[in-house]
Protein backbone atom coordinates (compact mmCIF):
# COMPACT_ATOMS: atom_id res chain seq x y z
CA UNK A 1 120.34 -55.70 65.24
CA UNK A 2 122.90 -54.17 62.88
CA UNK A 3 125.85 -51.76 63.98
CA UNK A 4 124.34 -48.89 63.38
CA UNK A 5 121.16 -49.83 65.02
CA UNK A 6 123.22 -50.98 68.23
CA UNK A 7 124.68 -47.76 68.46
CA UNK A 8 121.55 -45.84 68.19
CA UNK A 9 120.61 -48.32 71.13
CA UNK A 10 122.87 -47.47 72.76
CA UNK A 11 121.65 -43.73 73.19
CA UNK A 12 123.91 -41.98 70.71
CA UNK A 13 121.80 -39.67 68.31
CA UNK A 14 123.15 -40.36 64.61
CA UNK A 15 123.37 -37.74 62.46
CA UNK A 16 124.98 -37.75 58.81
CA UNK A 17 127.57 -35.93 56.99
CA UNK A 18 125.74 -35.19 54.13
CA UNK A 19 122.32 -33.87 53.00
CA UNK A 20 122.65 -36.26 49.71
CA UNK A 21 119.32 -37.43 48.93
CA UNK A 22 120.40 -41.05 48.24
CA UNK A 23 122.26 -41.59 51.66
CA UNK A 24 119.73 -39.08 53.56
CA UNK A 25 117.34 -41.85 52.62
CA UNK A 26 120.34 -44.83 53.41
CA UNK A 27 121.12 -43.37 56.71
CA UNK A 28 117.28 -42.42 57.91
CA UNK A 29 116.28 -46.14 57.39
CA UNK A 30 119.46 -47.09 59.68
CA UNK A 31 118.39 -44.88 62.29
CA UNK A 32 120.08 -41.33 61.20
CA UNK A 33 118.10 -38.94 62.64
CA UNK A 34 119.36 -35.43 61.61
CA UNK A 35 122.19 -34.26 58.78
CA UNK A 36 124.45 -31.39 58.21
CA UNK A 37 125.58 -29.36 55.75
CA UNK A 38 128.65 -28.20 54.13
CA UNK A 39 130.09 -25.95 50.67
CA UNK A 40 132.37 -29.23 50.02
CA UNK A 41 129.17 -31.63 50.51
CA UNK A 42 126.76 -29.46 48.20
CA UNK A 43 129.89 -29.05 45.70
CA UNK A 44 130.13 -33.05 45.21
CA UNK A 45 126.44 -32.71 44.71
CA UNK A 46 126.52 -30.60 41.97
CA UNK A 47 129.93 -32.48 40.68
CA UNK A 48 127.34 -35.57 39.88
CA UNK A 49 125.04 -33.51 37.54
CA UNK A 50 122.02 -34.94 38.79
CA UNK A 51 121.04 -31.29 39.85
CA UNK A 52 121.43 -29.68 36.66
CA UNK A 53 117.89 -28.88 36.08
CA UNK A 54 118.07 -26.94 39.54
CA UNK A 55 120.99 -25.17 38.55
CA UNK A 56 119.83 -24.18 34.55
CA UNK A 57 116.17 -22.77 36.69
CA UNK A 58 118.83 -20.06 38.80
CA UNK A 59 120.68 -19.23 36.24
CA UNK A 60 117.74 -18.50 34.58
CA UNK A 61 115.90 -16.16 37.11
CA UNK A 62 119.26 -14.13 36.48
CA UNK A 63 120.88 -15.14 39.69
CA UNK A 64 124.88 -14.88 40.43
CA UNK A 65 126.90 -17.37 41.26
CA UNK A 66 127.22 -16.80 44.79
CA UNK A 67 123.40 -16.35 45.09
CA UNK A 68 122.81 -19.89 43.15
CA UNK A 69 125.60 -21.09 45.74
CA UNK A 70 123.10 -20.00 48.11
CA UNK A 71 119.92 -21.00 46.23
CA UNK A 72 121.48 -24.78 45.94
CA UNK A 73 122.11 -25.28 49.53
CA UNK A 74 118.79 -23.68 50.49
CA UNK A 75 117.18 -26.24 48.07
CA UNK A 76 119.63 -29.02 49.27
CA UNK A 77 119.27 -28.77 53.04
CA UNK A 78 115.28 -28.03 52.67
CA UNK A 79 114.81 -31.60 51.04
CA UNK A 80 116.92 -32.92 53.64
CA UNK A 81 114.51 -31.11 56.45
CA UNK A 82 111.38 -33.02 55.10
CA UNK A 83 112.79 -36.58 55.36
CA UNK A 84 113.90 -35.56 59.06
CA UNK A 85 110.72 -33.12 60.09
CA UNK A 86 108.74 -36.50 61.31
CA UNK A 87 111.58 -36.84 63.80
CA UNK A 88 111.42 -33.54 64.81
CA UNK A 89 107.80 -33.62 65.73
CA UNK A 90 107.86 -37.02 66.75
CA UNK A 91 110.36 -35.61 69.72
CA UNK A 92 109.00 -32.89 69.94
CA UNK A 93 112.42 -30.58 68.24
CA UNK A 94 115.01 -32.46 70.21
CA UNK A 95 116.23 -34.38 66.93
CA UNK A 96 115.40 -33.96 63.44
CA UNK A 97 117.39 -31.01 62.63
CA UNK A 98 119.52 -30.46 59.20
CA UNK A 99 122.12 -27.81 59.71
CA UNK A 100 122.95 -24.99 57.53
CA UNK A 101 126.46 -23.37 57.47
CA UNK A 102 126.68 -19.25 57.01
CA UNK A 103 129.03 -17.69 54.45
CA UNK A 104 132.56 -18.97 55.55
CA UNK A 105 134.30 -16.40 53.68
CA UNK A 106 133.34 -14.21 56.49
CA UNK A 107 136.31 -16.30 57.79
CA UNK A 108 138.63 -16.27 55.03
CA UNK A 109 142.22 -15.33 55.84
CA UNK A 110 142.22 -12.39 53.55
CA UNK A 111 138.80 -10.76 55.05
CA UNK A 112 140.17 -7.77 57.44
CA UNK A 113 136.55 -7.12 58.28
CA UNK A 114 136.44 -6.63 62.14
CA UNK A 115 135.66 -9.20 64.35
CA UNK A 116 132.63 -7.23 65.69
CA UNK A 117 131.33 -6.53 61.68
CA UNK A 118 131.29 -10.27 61.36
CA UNK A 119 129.30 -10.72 63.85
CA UNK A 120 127.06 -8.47 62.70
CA UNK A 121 127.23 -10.25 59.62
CA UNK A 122 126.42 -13.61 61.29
CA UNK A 123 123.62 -12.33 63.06
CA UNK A 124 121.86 -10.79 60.03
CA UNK A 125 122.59 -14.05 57.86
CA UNK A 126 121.61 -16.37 60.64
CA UNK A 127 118.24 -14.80 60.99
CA UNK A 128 117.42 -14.75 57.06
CA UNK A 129 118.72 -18.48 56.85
CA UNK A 130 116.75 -19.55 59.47
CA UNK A 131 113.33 -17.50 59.11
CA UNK A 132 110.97 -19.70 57.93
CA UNK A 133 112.13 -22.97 59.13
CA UNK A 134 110.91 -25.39 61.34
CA UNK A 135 114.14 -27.61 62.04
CA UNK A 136 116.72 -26.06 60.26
CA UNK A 137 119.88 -25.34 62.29
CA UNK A 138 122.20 -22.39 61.74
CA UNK A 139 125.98 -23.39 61.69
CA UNK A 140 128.02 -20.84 63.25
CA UNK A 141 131.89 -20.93 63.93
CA UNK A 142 133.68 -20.66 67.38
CA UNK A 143 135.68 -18.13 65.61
CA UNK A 144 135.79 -14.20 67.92
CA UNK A 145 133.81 -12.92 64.91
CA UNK A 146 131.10 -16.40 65.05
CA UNK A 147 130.83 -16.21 68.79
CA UNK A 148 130.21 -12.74 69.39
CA UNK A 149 126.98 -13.28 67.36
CA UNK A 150 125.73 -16.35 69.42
CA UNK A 151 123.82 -14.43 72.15
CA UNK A 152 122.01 -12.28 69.62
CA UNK A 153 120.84 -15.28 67.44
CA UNK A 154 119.75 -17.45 70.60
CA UNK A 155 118.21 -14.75 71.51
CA UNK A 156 116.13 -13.99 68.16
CA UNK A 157 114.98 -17.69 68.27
CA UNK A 158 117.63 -19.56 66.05
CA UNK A 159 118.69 -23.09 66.94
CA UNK A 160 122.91 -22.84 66.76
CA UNK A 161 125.37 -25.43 65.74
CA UNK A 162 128.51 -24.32 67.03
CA UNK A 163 131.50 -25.32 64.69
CA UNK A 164 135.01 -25.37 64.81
CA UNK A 165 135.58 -26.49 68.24
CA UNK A 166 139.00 -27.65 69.67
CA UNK A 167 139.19 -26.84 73.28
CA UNK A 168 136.96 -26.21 76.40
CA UNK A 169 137.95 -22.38 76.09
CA UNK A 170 136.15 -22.10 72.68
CA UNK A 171 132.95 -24.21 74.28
CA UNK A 172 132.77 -22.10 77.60
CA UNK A 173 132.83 -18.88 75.63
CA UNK A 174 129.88 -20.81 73.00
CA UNK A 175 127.69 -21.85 75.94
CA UNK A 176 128.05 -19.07 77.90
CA UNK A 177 126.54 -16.58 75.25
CA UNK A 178 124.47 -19.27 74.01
CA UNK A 179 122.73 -19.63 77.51
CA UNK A 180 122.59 -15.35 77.90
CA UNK A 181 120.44 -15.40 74.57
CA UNK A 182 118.44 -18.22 76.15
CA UNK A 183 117.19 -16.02 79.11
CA UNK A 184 116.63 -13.62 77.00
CA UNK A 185 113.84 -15.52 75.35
CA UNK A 186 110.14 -16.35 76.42
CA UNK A 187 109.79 -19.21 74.78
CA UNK A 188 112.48 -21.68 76.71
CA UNK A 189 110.84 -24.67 75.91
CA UNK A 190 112.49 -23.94 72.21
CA UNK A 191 115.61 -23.57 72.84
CA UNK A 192 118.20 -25.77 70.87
CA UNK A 193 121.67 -25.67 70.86
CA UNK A 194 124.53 -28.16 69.66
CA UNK A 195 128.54 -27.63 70.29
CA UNK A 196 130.20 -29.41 67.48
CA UNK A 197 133.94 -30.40 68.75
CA UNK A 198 136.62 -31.27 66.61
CA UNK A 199 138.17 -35.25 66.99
CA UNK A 200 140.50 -36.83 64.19
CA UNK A 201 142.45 -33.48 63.57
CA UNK A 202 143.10 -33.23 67.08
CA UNK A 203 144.76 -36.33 67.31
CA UNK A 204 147.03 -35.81 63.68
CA UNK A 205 147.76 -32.27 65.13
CA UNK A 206 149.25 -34.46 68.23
CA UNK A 207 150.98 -36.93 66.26
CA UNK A 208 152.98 -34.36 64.22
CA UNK A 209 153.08 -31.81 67.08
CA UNK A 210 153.97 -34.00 70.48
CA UNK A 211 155.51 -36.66 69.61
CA UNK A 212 157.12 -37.32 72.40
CA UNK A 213 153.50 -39.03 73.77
CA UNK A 214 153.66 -42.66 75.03
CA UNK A 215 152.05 -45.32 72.51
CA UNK A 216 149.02 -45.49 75.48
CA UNK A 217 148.52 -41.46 74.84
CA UNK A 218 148.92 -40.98 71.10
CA UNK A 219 145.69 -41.41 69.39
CA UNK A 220 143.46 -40.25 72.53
CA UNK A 221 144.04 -36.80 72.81
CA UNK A 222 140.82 -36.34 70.46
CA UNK A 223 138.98 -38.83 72.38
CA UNK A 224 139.95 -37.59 76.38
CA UNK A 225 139.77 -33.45 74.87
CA UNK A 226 136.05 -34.22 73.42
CA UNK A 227 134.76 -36.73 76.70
CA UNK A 228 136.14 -33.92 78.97
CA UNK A 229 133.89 -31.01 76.98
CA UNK A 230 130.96 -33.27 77.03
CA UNK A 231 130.99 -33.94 80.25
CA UNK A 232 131.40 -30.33 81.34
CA UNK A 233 128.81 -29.64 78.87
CA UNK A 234 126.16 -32.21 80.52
CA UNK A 235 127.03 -30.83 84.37
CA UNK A 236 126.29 -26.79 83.05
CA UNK A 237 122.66 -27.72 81.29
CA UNK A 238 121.75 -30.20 84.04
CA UNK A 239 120.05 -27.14 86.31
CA UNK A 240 118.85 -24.94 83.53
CA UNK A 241 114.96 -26.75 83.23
CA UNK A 242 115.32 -26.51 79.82
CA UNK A 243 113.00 -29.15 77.61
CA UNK A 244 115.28 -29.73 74.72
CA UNK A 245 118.74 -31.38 75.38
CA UNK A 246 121.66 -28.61 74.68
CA UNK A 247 124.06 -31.27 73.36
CA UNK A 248 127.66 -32.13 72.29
CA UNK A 249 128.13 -32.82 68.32
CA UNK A 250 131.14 -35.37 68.53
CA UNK A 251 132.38 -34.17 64.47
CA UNK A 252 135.43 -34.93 62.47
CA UNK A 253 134.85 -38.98 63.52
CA UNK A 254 136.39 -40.16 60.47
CA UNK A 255 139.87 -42.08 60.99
CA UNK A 256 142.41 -40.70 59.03
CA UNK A 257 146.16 -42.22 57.90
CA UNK A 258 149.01 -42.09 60.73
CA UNK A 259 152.34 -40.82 59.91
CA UNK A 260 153.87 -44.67 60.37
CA UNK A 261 150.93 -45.71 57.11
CA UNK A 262 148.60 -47.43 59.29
CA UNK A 263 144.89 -46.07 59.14
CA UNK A 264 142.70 -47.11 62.93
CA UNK A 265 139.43 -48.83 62.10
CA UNK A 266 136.94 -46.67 60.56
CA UNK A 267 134.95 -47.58 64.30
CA UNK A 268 137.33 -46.08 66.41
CA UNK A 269 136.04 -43.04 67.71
CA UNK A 270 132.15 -44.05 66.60
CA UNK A 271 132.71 -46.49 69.56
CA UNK A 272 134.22 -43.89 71.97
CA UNK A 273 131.65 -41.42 71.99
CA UNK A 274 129.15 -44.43 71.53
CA UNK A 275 125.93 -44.05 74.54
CA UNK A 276 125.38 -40.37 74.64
CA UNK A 277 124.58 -37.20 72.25
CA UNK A 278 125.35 -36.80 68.60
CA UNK A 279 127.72 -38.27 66.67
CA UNK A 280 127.80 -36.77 62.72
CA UNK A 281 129.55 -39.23 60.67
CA UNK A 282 130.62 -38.70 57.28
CA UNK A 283 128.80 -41.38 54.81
CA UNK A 284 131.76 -43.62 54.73
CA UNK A 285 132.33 -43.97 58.13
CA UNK A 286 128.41 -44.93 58.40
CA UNK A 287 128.81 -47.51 55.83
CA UNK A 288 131.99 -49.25 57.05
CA UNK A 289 130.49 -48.99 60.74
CA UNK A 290 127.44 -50.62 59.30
CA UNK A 291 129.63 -53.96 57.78
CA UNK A 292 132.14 -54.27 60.33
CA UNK A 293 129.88 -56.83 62.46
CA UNK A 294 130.60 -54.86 65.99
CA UNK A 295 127.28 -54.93 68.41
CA UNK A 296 128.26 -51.07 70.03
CA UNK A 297 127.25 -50.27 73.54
CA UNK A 298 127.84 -47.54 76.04
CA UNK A 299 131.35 -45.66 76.19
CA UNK A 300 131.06 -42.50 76.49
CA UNK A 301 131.81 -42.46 80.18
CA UNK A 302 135.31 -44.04 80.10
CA UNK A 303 137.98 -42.77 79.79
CA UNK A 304 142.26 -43.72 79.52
CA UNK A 305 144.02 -44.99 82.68
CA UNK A 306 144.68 -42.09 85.10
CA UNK A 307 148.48 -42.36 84.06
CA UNK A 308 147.76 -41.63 80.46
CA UNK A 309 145.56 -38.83 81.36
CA UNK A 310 148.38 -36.67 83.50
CA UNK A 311 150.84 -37.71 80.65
CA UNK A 312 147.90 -35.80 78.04
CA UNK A 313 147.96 -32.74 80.83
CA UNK A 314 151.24 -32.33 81.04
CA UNK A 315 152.91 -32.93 76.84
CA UNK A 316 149.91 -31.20 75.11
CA UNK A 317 149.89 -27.53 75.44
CA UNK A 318 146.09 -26.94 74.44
CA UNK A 319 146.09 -22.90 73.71
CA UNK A 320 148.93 -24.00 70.98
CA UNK A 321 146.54 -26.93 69.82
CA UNK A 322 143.54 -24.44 69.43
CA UNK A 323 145.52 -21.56 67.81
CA UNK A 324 146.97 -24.11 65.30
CA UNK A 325 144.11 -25.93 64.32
CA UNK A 326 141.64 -23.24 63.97
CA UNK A 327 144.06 -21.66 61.68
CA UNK A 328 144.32 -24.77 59.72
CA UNK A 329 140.16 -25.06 60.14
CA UNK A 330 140.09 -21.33 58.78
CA UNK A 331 141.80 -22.31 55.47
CA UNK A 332 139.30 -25.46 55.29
CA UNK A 333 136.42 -23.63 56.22
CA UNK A 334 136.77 -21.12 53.19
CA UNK A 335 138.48 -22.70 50.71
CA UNK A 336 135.79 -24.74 49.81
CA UNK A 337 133.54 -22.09 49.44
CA UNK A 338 135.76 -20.62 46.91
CA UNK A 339 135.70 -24.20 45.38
CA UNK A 340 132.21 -24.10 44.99
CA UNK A 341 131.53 -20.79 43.76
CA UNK A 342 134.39 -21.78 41.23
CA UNK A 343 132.16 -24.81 40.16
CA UNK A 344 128.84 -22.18 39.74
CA UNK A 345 131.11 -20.31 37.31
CA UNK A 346 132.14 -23.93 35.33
CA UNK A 347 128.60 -24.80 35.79
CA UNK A 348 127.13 -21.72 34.08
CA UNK A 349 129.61 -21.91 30.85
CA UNK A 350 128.40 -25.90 30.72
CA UNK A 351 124.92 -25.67 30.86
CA UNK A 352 124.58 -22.62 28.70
């Protein structure tokens, strides 16, 4: 059994970073069993040229640049869909699903557009990105404009993947109107939803922010902040009777550098969350999971020493943790966007 298969084994749901054809196919034959989608992951698509043809045939039909934006990650995420649509079937829409983010310039810093016009905005994108599509998941951030469109789209029949989570305030308030759409709808037995939360940046933000933590503390903020949500998140869906699992998305797994130049193995928080859910793991993290030899099991249910948990409590102020690093997540939810329509524009003078 390799790595990766262990810690499908072990009951974690593996779903990759990427919708790239090449490791869709990688990670489906190691057990992947859904993808996501992003503007930076469809930019580095583009980047390689092997989509050029796709590109030259919108530019042709007269299309913009933001609609071929749109038009690439349609085509992107719908190849992605038809290498995952046997899983969906085979479990009957529990897995299998490919998300699809809406526009994040909706969430640019410079947009003044009221919170209640974005939602509006959300909800009417939502249900034309969706219509049509078996497993395709709409990506929707736990922003005030993202989540006052959650109960609408539940309710109109969308499957949500709610993004940009940091703290149990921002899940509450995604569930809540998430499970109002829910009863809204007569057909219960399709209702999906996923709550993606936030790991690695929560546990840089600490490193920079509280560093006054104990060496037993540092590094598990992420881990303790995400177990908590997910187990909250389990208890609220255990009494609903509904037939698909509403689940946690454990996102942003990839280790990053530490302030004193060391980098934690590229396993660390795959293991964590390891025996439960999703876990959406950028390519790299798959691959060096996949060659570092480790059999994973179960782990999801433990958690740090009850010292190191009232030390967490009472250092890390978590309304400052969410206001910070959604306004960090804001500037890396839309710059990329920008990034990519930028590319469209370079794209369009190269293949002229």
């Amino acid at each position: 059994m390799t790595p990766l298969q262990s810690l499908v084994a072990a009951g974690t749901k593996l779903y990759l970073d990427s919708v790239d054809p090449v490791e869709i196919a990688t990670n489906r034959a190691n057990g992947a069993t859904g993808a996501t989608s992003n503007p930076i992951i469809i930019s580095d698509l583009i980047k390689t040229g092997k989509f050029d043809g796709d590109m030259k045939a919108f530019f042709a039909q007269g299309l913009d640049d933001e609609a071929v934006a749109w038009a690439m990650t349609d085509k992107l995420v719908k190849d992605a869909q038809a290498v995952f649509l046997p899983v969906w079937e085979e479990t009957k829409g529990d897995e299998g699903w490919v998300s699809f983010e809406l526009d994040p310039l909706l969430e640019d810093t410079a947009n003044t557009m009221p919170a209640a016009e974005r939602s509006k905005k959300y909800i009417e994108l939502g249900k034309k990105w969706s219509a049509g599509h078996t497993n395709r998941m709409i990506k929707v951030p736990a922003t005030p404009g993202g989540l006052g469109a959650l109960e609408e789209l539940m309710a109109a029949g969308v499957a949500l993947n709610v993004t940009l989570i940091f703290s149990e305030r921002q899940y509450k308030a995604a569930r809540d109107a998430c499970w109002r759409g829910a009863q809204r709808r007569s057909d219960k037995a399709n209702v999906k939803s996923v709550y993606s939360i936030f790991v690695s940046r929560v546990d840089v933000y600490t490193e920079k922010a509280v560093p006054s933590l104990s060496p037993a503390a540092q590094g598990q903020v992420g881990i303790v902040n995400a177990k908590r949500i997910w187990k909250m998140n389990k208890d609220y869906w255990a009494d609903k009777g509904l037939a698909r699992s509403q689940e946690m998305i454990f996102a942003s797994t990839g280790t990053k550098k530490m302030m004193d130049g060391t980098t934690p193995p590229a396993w660390m928080y795959v293991e964590a969350f390891a025996g439960s859910d999703i876990e959406t793991n950028p390519p790299a993290t798959n691959k060096a999971v996949q060659e570092c030899g480790r059999t994973f099991t179960s782990h999801i249910n433990e958690l740090p020493p009850a010292d190191v948990l009232a030390e967490i409590d009472a250092k890390v102020d978590m309304q400052k943790l969410e206001e910070t690093l959604m306004r960090e997540g804001l500037e890396k939810f839309a710059d990329p966007q920008k990034a990519l329509l930028a590319l469209i524009t370079k794209k369009r003078a190269e293949l002229k």
